[in-house]
N, C-alpha and C. Protein backbone atom coordinates (compact mmCIF):
# COMPACT_ATOMS: atom_id res chain seq x y z
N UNK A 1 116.93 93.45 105.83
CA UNK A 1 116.17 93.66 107.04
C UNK A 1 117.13 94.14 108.13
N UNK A 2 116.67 94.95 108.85
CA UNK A 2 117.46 95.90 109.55
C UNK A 2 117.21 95.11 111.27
N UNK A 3 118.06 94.74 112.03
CA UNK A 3 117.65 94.09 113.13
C UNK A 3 117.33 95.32 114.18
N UNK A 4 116.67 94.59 115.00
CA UNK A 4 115.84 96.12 116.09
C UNK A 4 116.27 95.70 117.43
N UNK A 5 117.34 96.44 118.54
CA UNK A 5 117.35 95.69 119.39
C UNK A 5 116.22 95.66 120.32
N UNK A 6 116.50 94.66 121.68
CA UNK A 6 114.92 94.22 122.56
C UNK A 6 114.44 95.31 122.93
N UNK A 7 115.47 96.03 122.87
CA UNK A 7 114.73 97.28 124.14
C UNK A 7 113.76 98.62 123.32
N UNK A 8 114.09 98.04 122.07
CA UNK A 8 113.25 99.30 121.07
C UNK A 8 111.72 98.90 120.97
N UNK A 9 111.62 97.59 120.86
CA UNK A 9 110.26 96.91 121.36
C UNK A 9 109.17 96.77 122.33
N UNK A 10 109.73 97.72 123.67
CA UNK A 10 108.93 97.42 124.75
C UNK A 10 107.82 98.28 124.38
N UNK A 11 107.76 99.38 124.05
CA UNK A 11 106.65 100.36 124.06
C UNK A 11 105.95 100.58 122.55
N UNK A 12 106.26 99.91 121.84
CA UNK A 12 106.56 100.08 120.32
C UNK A 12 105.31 99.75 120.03
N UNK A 13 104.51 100.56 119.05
CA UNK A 13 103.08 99.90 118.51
C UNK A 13 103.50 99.06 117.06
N UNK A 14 103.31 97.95 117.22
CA UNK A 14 103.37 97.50 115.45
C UNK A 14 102.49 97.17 114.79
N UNK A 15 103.05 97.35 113.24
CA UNK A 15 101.56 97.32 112.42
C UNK A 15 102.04 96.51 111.51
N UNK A 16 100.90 95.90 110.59
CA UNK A 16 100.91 95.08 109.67
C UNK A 16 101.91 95.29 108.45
N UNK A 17 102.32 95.11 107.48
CA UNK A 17 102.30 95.11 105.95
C UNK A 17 101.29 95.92 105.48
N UNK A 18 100.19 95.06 105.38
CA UNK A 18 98.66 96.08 105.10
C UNK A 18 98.43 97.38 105.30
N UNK A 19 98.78 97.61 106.86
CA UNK A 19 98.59 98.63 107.85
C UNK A 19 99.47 99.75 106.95
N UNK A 20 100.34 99.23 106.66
CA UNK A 20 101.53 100.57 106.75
C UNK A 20 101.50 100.67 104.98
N UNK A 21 100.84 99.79 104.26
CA UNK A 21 100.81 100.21 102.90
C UNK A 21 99.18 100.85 102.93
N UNK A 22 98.22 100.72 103.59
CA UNK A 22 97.54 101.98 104.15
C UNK A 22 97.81 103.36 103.95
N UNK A 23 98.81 102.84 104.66
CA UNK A 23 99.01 104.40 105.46
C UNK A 23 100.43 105.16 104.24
N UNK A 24 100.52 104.23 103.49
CA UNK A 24 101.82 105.38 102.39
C UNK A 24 101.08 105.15 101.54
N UNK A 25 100.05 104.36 101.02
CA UNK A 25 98.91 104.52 99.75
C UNK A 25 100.07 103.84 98.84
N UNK A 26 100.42 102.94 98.97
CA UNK A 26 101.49 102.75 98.28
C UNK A 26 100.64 100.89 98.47
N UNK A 27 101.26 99.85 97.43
CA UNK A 27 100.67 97.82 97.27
C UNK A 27 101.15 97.48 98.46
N UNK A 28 100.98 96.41 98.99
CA UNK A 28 101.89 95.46 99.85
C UNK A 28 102.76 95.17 99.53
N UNK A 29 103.07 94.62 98.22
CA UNK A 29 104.39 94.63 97.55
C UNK A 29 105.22 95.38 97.84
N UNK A 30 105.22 96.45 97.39
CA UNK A 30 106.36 97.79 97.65
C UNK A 30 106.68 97.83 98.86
N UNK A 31 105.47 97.79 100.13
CA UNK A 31 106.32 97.55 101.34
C UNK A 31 107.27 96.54 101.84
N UNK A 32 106.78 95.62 101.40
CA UNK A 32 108.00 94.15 101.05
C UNK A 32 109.02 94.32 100.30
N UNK A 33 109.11 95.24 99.18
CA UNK A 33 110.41 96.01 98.46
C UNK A 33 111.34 96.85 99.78
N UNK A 34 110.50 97.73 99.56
CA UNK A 34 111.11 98.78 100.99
C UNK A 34 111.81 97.73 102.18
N UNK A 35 111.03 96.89 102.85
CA UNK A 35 112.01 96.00 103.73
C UNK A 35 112.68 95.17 103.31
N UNK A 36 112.99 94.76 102.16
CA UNK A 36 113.96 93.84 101.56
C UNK A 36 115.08 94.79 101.06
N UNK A 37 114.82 96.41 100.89
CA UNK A 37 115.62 97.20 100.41
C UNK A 37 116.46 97.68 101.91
N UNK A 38 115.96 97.75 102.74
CA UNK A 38 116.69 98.27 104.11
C UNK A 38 116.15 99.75 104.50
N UNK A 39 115.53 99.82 103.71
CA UNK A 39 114.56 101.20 104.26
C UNK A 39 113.89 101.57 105.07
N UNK A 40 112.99 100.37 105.41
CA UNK A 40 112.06 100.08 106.25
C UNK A 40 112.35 98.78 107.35
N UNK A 41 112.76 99.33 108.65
CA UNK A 41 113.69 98.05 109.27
C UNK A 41 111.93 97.55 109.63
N UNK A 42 111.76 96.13 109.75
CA UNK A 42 111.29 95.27 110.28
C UNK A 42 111.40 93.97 111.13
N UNK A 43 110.09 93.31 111.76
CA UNK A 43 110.20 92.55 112.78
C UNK A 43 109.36 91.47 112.16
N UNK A 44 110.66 89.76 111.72
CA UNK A 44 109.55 88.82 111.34
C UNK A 44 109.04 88.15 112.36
N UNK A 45 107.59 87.98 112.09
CA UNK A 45 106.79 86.84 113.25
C UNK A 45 106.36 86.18 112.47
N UNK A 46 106.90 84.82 112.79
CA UNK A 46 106.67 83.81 111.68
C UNK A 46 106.73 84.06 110.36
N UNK A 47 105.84 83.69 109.88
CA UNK A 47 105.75 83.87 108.66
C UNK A 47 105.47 85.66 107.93
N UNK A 48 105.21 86.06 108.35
CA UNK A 48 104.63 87.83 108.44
C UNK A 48 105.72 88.78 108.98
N UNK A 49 106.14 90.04 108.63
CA UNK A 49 106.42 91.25 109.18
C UNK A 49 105.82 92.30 109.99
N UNK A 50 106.42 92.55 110.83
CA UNK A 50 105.36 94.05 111.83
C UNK A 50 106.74 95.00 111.80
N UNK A 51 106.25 96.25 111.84
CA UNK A 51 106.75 97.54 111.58
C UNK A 51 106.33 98.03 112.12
N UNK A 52 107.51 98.83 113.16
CA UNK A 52 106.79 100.02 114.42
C UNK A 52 106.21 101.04 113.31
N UNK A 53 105.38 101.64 114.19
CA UNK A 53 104.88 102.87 113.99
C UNK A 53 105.80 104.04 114.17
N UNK A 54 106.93 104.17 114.79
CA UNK A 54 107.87 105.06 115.03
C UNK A 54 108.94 104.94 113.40
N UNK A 55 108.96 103.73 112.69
CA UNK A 55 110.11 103.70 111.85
C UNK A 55 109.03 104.46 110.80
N UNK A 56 107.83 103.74 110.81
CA UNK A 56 107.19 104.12 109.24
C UNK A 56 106.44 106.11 109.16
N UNK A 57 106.57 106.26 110.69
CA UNK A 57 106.65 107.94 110.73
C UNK A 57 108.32 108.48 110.63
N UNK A 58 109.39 107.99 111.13
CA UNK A 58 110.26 108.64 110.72
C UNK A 58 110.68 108.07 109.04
N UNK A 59 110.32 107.14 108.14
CA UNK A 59 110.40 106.94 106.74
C UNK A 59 109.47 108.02 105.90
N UNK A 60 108.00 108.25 106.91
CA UNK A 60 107.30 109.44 105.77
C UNK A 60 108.18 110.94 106.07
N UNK A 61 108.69 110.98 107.65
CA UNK A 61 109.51 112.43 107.50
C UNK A 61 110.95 112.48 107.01
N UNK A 62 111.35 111.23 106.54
CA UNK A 62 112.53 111.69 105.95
C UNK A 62 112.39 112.09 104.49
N UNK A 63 111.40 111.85 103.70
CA UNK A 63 111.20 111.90 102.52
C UNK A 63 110.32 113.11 102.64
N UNK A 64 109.78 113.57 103.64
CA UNK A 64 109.03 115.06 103.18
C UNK A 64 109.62 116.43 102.49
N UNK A 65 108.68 116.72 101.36
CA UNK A 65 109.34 117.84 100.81
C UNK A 65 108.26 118.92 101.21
N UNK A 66 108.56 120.40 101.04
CA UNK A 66 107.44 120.92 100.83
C UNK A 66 107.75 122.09 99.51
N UNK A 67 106.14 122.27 99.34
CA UNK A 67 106.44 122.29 97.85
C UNK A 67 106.10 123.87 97.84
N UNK A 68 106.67 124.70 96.79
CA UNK A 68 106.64 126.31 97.04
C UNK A 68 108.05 126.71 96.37
């Protein structure tokens, strides 16, 4: 888990586990892989993770290919 400092948080939308395995069509699991792998920095609250919306758009554009 990748620590986030305070100030990256003020404006930051966060989303679930759920939310963001939504949104890569990918289990909940794997997103719990991905943040246990350091890929995906996250924020624990309590018991649960939240993930800006800024990390899990720059994780789908670092992996974009285009195809041609």
């Amino acid at each position: 888990m990748i620590p986030l400092a305070r100030e990256d948080h003020a404006n930051a939308k966060f989303l679930t586990v759920a939310e963001v395995a939504a949104v890569l069509r990918v289990s909940n699991m794997t997103v719990y892989r991905l943040i246990t792998a350091g890929q995906l920095p996250a924020v624990r609250v309590g018991k649960s993770y939240r993930l800006r919306e800024d990390d899990v758009d720059k994780y789908l554009g670092d992996r974009y290919t285009e195809a041609g």
